[in-house]
Protein backbone atom coordinates (compact mmCIF):
# COMPACT_ATOMS: atom_id res chain seq x y z
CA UNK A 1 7.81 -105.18 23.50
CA UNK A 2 7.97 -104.50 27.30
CA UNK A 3 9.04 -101.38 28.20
CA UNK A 4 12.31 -101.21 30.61
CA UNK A 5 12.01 -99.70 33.87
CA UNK A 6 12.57 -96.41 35.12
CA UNK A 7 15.95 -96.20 36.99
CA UNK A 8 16.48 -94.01 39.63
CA UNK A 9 18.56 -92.10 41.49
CA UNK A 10 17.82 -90.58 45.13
CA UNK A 11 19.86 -88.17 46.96
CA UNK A 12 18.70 -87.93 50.65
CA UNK A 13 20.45 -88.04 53.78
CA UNK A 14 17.81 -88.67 56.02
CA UNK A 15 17.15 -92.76 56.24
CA UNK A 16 13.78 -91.59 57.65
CA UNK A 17 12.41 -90.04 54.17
CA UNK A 18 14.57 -92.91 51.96
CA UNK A 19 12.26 -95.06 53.79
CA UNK A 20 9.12 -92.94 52.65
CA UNK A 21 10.05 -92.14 49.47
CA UNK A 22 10.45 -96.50 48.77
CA UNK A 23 7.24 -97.03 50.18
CA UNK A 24 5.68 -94.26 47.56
CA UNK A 25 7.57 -96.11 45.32
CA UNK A 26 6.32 -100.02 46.21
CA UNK A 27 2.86 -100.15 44.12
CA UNK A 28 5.13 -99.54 40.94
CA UNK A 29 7.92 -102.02 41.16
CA UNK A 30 7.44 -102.86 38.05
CA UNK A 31 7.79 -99.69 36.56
CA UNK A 32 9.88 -98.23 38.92
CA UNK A 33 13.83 -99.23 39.60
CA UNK A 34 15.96 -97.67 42.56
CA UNK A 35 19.53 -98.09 41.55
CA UNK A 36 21.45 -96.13 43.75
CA UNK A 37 21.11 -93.95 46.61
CA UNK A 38 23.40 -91.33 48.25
CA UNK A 39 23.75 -89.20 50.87
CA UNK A 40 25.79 -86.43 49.64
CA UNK A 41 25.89 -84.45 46.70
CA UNK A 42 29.55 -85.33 45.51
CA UNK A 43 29.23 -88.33 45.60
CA UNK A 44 26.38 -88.51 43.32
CA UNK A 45 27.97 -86.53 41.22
CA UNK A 46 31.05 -88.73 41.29
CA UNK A 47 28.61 -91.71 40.41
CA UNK A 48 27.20 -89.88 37.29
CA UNK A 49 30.82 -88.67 36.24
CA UNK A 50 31.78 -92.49 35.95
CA UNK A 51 29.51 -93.52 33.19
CA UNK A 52 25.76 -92.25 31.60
CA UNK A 53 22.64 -93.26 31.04
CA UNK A 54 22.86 -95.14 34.35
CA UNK A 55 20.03 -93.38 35.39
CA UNK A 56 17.05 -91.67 33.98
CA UNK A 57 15.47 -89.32 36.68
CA UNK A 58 17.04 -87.75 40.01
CA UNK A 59 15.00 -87.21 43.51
CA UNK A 60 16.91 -84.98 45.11
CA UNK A 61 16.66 -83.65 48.79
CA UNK A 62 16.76 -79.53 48.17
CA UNK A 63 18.54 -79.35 51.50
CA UNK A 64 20.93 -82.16 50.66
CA UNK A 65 24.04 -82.04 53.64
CA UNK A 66 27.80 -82.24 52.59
CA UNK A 67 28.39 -78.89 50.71
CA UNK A 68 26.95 -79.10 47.52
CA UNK A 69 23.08 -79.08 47.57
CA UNK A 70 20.41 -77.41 46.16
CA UNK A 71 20.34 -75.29 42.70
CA UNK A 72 24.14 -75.85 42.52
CA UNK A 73 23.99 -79.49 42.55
CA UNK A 74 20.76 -79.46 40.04
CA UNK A 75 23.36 -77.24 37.92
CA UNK A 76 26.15 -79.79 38.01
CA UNK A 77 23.83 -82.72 37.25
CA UNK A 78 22.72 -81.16 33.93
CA UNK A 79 25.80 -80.06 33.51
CA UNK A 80 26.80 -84.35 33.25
CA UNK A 81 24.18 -85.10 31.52
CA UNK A 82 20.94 -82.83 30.24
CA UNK A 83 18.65 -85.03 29.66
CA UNK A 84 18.45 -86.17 32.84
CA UNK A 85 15.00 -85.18 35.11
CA UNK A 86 15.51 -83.69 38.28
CA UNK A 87 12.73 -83.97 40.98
CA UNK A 88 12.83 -81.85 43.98
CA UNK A 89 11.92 -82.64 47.56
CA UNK A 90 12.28 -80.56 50.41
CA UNK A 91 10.69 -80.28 54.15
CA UNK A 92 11.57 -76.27 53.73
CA UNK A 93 9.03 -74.18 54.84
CA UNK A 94 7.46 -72.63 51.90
CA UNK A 95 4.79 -71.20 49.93
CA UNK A 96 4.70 -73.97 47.07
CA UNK A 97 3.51 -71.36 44.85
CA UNK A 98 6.07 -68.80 45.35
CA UNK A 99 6.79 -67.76 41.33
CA UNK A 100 10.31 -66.84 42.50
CA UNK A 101 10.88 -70.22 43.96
CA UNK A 102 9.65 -71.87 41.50
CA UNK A 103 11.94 -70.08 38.75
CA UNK A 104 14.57 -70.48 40.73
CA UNK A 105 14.38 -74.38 40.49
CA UNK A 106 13.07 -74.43 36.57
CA UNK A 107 16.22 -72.07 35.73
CA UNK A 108 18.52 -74.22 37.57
CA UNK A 109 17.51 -77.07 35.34
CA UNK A 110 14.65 -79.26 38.06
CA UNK A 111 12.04 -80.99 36.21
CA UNK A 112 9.20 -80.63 39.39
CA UNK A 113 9.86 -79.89 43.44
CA UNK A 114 7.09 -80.75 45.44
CA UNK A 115 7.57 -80.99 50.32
CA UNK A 116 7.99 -83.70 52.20
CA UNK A 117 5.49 -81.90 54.40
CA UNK A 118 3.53 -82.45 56.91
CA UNK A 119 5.34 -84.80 59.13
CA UNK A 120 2.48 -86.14 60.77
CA UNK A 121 2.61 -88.65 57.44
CA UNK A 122 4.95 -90.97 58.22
CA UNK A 123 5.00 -93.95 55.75
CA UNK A 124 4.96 -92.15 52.48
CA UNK A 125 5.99 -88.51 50.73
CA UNK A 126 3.46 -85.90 50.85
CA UNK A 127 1.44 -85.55 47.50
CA UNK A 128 2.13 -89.28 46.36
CA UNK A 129 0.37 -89.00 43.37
CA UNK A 130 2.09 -85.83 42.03
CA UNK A 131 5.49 -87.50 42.78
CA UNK A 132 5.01 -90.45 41.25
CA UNK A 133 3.45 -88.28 37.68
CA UNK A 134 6.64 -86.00 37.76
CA UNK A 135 8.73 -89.57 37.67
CA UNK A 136 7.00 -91.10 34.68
CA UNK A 137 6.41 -87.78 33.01
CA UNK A 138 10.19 -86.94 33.75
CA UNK A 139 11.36 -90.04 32.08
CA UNK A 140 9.61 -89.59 29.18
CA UNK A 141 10.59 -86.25 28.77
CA UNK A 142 14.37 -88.12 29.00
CA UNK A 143 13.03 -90.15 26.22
CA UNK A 144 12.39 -86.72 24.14
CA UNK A 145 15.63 -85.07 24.76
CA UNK A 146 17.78 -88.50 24.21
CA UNK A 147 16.06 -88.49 20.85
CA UNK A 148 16.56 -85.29 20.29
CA UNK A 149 20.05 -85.01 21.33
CA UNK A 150 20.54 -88.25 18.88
CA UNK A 151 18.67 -86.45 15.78
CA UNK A 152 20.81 -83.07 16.35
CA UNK A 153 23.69 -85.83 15.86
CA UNK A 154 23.03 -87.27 12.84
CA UNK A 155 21.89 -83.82 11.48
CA UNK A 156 25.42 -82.18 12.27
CA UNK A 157 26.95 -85.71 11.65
CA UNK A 158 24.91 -85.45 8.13
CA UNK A 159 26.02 -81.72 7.91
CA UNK A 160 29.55 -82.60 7.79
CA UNK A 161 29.55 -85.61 5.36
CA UNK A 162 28.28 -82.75 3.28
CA UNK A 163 30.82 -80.32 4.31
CA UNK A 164 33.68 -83.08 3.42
CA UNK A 165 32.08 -84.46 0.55
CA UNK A 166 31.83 -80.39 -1.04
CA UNK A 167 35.35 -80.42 -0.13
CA UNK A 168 36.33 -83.39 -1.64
CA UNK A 169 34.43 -82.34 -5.00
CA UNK A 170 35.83 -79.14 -4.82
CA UNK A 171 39.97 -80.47 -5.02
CA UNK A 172 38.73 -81.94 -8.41
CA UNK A 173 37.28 -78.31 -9.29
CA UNK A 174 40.73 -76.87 -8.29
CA UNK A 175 41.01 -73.69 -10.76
CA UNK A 176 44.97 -72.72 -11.34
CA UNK A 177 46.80 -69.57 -12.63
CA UNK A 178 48.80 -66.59 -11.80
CA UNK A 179 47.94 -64.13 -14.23
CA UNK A 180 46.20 -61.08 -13.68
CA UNK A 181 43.36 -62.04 -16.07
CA UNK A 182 43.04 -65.54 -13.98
CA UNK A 183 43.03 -62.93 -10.63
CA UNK A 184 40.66 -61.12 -11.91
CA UNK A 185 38.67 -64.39 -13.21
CA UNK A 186 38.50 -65.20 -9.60
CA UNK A 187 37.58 -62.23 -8.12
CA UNK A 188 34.33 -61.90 -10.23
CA UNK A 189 33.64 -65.81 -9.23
CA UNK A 190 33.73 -64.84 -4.98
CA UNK A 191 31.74 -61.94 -5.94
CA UNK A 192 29.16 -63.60 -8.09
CA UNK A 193 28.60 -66.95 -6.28
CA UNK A 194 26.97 -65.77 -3.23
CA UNK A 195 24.59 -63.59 -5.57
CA UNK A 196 21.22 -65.85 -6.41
CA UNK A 197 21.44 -64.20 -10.22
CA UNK A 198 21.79 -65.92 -13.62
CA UNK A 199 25.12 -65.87 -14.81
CA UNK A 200 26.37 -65.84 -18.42
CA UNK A 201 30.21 -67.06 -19.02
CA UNK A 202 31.87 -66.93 -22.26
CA UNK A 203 35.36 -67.87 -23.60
CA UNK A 204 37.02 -70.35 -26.17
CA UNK A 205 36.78 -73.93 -26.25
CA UNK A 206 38.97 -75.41 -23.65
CA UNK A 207 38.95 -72.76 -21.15
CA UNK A 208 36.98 -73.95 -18.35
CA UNK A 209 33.74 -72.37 -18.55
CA UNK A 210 32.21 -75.24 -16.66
CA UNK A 211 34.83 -75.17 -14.28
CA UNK A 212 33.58 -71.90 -13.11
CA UNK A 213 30.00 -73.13 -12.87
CA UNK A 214 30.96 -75.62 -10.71
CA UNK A 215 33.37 -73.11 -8.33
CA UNK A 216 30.37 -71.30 -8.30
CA UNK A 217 27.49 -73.20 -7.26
CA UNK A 218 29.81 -74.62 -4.66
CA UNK A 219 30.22 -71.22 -2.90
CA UNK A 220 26.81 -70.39 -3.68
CA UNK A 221 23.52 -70.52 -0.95
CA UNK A 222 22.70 -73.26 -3.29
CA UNK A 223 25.72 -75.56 -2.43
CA UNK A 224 24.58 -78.27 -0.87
CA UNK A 225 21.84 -78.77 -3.47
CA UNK A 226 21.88 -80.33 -6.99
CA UNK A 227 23.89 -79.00 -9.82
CA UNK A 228 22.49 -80.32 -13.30
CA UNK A 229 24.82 -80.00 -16.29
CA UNK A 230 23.44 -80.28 -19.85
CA UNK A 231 25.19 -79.73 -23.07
CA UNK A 232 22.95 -78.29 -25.35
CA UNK A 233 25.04 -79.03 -28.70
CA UNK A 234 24.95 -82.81 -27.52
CA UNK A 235 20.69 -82.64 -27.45
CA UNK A 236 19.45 -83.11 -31.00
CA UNK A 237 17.08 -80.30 -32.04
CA UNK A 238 13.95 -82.05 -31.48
CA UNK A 239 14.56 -83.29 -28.08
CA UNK A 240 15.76 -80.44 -26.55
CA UNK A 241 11.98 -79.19 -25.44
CA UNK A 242 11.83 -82.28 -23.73
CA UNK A 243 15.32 -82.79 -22.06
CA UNK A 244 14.55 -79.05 -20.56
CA UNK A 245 11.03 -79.18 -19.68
CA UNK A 246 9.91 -82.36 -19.43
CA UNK A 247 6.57 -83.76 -20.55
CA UNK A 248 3.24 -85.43 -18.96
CA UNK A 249 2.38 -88.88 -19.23
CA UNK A 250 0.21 -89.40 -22.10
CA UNK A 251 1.25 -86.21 -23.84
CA UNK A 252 2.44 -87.56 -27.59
CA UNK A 253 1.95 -91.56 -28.64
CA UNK A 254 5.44 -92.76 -27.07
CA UNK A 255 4.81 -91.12 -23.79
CA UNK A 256 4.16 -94.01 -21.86
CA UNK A 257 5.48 -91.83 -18.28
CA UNK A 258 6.05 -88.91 -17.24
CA UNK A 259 9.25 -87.48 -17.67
CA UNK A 260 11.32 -85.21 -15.61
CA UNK A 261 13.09 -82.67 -17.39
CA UNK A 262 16.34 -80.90 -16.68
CA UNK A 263 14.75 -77.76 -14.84
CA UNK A 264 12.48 -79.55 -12.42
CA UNK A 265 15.70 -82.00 -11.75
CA UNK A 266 17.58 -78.85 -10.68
CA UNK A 267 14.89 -77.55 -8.68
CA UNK A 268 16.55 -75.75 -5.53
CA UNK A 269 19.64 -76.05 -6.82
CA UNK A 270 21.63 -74.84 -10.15
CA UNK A 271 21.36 -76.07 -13.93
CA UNK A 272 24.46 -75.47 -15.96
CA UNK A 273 23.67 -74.34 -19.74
CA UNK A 274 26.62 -75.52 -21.37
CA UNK A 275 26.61 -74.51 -25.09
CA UNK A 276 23.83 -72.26 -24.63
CA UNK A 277 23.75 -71.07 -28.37
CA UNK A 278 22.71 -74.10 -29.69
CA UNK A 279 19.29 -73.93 -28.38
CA UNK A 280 16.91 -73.75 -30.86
CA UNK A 281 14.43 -70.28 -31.13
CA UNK A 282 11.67 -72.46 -30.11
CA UNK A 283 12.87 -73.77 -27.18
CA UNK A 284 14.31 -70.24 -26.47
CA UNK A 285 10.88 -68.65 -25.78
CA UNK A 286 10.25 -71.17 -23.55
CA UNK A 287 13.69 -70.80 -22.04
CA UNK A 288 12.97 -67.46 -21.23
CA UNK A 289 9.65 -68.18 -19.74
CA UNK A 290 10.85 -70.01 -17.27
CA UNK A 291 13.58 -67.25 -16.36
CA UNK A 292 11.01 -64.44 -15.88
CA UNK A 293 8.25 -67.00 -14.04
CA UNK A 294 9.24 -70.17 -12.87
CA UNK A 295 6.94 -71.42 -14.45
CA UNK A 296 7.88 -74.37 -17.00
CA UNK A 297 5.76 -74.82 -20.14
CA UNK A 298 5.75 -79.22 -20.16
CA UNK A 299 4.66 -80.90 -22.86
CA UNK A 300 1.44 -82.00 -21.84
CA UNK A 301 1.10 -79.77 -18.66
CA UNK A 302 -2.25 -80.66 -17.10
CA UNK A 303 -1.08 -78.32 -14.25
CA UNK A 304 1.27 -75.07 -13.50
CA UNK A 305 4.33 -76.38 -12.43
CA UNK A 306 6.78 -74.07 -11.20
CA UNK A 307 10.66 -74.54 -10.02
CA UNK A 308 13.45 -72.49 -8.19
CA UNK A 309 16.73 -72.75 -9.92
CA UNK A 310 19.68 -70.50 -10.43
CA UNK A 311 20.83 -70.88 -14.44
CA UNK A 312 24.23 -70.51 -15.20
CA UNK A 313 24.91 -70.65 -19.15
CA UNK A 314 28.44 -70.56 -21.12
CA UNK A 315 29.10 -70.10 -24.69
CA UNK A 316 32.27 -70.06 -26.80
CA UNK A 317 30.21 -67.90 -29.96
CA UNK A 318 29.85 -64.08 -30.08
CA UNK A 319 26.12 -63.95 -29.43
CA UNK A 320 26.16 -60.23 -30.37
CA UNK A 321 26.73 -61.66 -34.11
CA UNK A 322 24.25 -64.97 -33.22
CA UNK A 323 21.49 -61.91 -31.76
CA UNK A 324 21.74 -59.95 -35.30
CA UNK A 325 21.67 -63.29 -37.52
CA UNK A 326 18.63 -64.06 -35.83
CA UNK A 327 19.99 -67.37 -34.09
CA UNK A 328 19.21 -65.68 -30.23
CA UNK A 329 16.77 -64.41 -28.79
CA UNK A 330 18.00 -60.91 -27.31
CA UNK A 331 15.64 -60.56 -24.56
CA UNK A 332 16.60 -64.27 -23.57
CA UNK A 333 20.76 -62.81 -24.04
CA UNK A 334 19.29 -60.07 -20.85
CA UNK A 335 18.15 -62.60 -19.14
CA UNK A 336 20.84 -65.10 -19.27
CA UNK A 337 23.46 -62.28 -18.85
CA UNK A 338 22.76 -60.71 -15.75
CA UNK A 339 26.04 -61.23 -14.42
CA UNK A 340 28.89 -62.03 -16.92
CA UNK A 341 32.21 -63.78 -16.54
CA UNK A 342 35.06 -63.59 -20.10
CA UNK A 343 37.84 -66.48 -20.24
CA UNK A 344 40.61 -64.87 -21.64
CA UNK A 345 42.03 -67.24 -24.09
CA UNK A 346 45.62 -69.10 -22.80
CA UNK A 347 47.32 -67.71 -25.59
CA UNK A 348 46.72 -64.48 -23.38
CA UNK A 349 47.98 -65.58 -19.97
CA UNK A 350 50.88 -67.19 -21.16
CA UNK A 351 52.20 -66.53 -17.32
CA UNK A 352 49.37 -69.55 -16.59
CA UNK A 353 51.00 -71.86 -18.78
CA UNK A 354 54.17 -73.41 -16.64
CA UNK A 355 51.56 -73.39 -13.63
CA UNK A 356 49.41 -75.75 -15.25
CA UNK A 357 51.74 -78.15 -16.82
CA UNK A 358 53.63 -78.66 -13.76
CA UNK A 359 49.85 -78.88 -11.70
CA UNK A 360 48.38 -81.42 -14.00
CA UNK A 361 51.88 -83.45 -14.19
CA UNK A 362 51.48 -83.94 -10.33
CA UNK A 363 47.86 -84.69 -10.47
CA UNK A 364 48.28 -87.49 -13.05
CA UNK A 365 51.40 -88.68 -11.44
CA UNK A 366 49.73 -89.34 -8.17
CA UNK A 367 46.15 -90.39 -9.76
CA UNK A 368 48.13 -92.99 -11.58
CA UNK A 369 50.16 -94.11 -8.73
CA UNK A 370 53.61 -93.51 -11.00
CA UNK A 371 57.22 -92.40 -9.87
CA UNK A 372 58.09 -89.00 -10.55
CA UNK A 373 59.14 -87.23 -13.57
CA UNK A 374 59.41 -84.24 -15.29
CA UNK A 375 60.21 -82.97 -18.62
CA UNK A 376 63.54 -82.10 -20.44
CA UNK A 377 64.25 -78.21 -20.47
CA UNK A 378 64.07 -78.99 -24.26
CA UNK A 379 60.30 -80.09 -23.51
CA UNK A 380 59.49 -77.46 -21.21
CA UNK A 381 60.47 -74.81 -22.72
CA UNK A 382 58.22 -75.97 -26.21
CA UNK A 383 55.33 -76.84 -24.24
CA UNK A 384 55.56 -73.05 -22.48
CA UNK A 385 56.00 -71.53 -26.03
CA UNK A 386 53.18 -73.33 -27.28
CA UNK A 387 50.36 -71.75 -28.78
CA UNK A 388 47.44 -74.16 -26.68
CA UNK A 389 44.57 -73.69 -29.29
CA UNK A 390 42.58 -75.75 -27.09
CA UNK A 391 43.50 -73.82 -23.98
CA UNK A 392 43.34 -75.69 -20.71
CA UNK A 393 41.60 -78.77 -21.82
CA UNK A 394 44.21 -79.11 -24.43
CA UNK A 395 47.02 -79.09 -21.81
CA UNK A 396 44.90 -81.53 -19.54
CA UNK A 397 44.88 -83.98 -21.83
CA UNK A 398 48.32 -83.76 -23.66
CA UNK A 399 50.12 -83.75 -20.12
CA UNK A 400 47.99 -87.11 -19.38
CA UNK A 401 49.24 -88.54 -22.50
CA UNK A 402 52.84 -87.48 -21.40
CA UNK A 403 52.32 -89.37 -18.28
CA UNK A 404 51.29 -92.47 -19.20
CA UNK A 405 53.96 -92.88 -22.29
CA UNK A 406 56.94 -91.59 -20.67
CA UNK A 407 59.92 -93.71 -19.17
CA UNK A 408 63.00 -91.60 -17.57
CA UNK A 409 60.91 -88.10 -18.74
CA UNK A 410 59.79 -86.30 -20.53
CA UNK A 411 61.70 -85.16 -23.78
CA UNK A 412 60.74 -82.86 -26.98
CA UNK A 413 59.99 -86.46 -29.23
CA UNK A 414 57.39 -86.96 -26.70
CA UNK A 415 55.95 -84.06 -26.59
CA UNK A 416 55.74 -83.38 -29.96
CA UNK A 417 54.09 -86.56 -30.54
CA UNK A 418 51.57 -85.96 -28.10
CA UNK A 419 50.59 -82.38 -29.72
CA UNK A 420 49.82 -84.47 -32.94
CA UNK A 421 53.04 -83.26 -35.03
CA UNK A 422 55.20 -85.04 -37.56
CA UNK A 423 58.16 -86.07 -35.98
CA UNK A 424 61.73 -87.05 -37.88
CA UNK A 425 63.71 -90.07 -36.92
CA UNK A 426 66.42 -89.52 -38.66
CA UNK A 427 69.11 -90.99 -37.34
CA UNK A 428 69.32 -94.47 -36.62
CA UNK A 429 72.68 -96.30 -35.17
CA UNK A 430 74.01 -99.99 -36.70
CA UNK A 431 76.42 -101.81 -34.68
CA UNK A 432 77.87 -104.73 -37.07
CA UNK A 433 80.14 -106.89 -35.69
CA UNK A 434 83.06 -108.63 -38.21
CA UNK A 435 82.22 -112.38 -37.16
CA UNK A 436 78.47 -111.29 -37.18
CA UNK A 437 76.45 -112.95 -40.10
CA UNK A 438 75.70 -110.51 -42.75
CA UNK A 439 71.88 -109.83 -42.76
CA UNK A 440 70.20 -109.99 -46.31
CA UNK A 441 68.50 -106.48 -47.35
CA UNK A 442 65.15 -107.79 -47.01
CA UNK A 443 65.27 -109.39 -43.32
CA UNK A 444 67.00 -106.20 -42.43
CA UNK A 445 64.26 -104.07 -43.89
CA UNK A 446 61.90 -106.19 -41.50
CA UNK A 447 64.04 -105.57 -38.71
CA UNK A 448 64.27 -101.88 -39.05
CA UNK A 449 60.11 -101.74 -40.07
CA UNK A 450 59.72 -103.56 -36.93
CA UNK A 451 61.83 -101.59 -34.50
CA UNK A 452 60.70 -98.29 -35.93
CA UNK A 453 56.83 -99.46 -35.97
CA UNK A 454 57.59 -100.77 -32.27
CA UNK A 455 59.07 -97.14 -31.49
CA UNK A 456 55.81 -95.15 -32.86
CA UNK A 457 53.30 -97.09 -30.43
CA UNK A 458 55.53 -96.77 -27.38
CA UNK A 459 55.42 -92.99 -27.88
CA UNK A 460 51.44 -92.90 -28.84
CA UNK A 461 48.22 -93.97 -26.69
CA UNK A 462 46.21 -95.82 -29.66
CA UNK A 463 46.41 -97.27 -33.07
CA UNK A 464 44.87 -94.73 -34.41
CA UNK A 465 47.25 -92.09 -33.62
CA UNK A 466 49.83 -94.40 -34.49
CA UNK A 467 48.70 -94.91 -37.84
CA UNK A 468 48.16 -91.03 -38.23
CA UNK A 469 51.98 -90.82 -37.38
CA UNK A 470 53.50 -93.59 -39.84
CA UNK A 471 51.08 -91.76 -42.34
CA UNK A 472 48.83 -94.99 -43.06
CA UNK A 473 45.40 -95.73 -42.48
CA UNK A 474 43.85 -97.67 -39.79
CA UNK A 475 43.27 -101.19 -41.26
CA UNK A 476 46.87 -101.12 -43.03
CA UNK A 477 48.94 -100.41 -39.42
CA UNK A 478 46.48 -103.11 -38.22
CA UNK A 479 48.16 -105.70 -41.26
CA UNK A 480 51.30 -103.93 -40.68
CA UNK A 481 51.71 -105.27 -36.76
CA UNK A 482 50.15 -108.78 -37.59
CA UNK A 483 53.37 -108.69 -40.10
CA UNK A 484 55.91 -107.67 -37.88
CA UNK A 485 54.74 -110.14 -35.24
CA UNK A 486 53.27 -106.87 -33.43
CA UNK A 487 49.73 -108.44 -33.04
């Protein structure tokens, strides 16, 4: 591919030295493009100001007439553009290797300055060859900055896709409450995050233990690195080695790769411990290897491999009472628990309650695109009374449930329905007209099996919950609806 020439532009005022600084110029034609010349600083500048990367390198007259010249001009060049190459010529009479000149020029922002002494040379500038290397080796140093300039783009560019996409991540990770437990909850997790310690957070079922792992790795140093979650209870027993660790190609019969286990996945970044408990004392020892080390113990390991990641574990068991059954390792408990985070229960912030329902009510109503709604004071006032023995997660998914089912709002049959209790119909209203044909008792059995049946799966999200409700299994609601024309 032929490379495109090098454009110029010359500031001179004296036609004399344009003329010698072309014929310096002629033997590289091909290489070497004049596209403008001017004889005043301003309106060079003027030029440049219109549009860039017109030119690539500058020869400029030091002693340039029409009020801005010299290292003022060089100034407002770079100032336009930066990576454009200045070259200096001037007829001053000077030392050329004056240090103070010199730094004078470099500071200003010139590339190279060489005279347009002695005047006895009339057809070309003085030291031809050195004007012509500070050209070529000025554009290419153009080249180097433009590229530069362009990867400092896409790094900040890539910097901020990051930024947004953290930010993005983080509305899902929104964590909600007014209580002073919550307050204090959050104080511990601004404190903590920036701290490159393990962290140990326990609570109940349901009250956002992995939440906080997230909210914390996303203010942590590690941010913009991986976080790995792994449920440990959802690993069976003897795959958890592997899942963790990993193991070498080669290392049992059915290891026909290598595989990559949890901690070297994480590596840099955070690994989530979710269920920590259920790790079995095997796998503990190893677990606590690779907390004091770095070092993990592969199945197979042919070499030391080592990793840097920041372990965050949760548990909803008291693993004082696991420690002194002999179902934890206690030295693995120190390790694990350098920094510790308690969920309060919801049953013990009740104040967080009426924040949440009316939070996750929004969030559904807008994920699902649905008019809004909101409940009865009958409803509210139940759900806010409510004992929530699956905490948060419990009011997640009941208020989802709401959403989706309800019409006009949200009233106590609904909610009740969604919490899983029994719920009396017990009044139902006949209209019989005198002239109207008098149903026999069997069609208006049907009818009323039919409406009522009709009724029970408006208000519930599957069959199964529907049978649960009428108080009949599975495959008989399934005949039931085929019956009643329902299927």
């Amino acid at each position: 591919m032929k490379q495109s020439k090098i454009k110029l532009l010359i500031i001179e005022d004296e036609e004399f030295d344009v003329i010698r600084i072309k014929n310096t110029l002629k033997l590289f034609k091909e290489e070497i493009e004049i596209i403008e010349i001017f004889s005043t600083g301003l309106d060079a500048i003027s030029f440049l100001e219109a549009g860039k990367n017109k030119c690539d390198v500058v020869i400029l007259d030091y002693q340039i007439s029409g009020g801005l010249y010299g290292k003022e001009l060089i100034k407002e060049i770079k100032m336009i553009d930066n990576s454009l190459q200045v070259v200096i010529i001037t007829k001053m009479t000077i030392n050329q290797s004056d240090p103070d000149f010199a730094n004078a020029l470099i500071s200003a922002g010139a590339f190279w300055f060489g005279t347009k002494n002695p005047m006895d040379i009339e057809d070309y500038i003085y030291q031809p060859t050195d004007f012509i290397l500070a050209i070529i080796n000025g554009y290419n140093k153009r080249l180097l900055e433009l590229e530069k300039n362009s990867l400092e783009q896409k790094n900040s560019k890539s910097q901020k896709k990051l930024e947004e996409n953290l930010e993005d991540q983080m509305k899902n990770w929104e964590m909600v409450g007014i209580s002073s437990q919550f307050q204090s909850i959050m104080g511990q997790l601004e404190k903590y995050a920036p701290i490159d310690a393990n962290i140990l957070i326990t609570g109940e079922s349901g009250t956002g233990k992995e939440l906080i792992a997230r909210n914390i790795h996303s203010k942590s140093k590690r941010k913009f690195e991986k976080l790995i979650t792994l449920n440990c209870s959802a690993i069976p027993i003897n795959l958890i080695e592997s899942e963790l660790f990993g193991y070498e190609k080669g290392a049992f019969t059915d290891a026909k790769n290598e595989k990559i286990g949890f901690f070297q996945q994480a590596n840099g970044g955070t690994l989530f411990l979710d269920e920590v408990s259920e790790i079995p004392l095997e796998a503990q020892a190893k677990l606590l290897r690779v907390l004091e080390t770095g070092e993990i113990d592969k199945i197979g390991r042919k070499q030391n491999t080592f990793v840097n990641v920041r372990v965050i574990a949760a548990t909803n068991k008291n693993l004082a009472k696991e420690i002194s059954e002999n179902r934890f390792r206690e030295d693995l408990f120190y390790r694990l628990n350098i920094l510790n985070i308690n969920i309060p229960p919801l049953k013990e912030r009740k104040s967080d309650i009426g924040l949440l329902l009316d939070y996750f009510l929004k969030r559904y109503l807008n994920k699902y695109e649905l008019k809004n709604l909101d409940f009865t004071d009958e409803a509210k006032n139940y759900l806010l009374n409510h004992s929530w023995p699956g905490n948060v997660r419990q009011i997640k998914n009941v208020i989802q449930r709401l959403v989706l089912l309800a019409n006009e709002s949200i009233d106590l049959v609904s909610v009740k329905m969604s919490l899983g209790e029994n719920v009396n119909v017990n009044k139902f209203k006949i209209t019989l007209q005198s002239d109207e044909k008098i149903s026999t008792l069997k069609d208006a059995e049907f009818e009323f099996r039919r409406e009522y049946t009709k009724f029970v799966r408006s208000k519930t999200e599957t069959d199964a919950e529907a049978s649960k409700l009428l108080g009949i299994a599975p495959s008989n609601f399934h005949r039931l609806c085929k019956e009643l024309g329902l299927k």
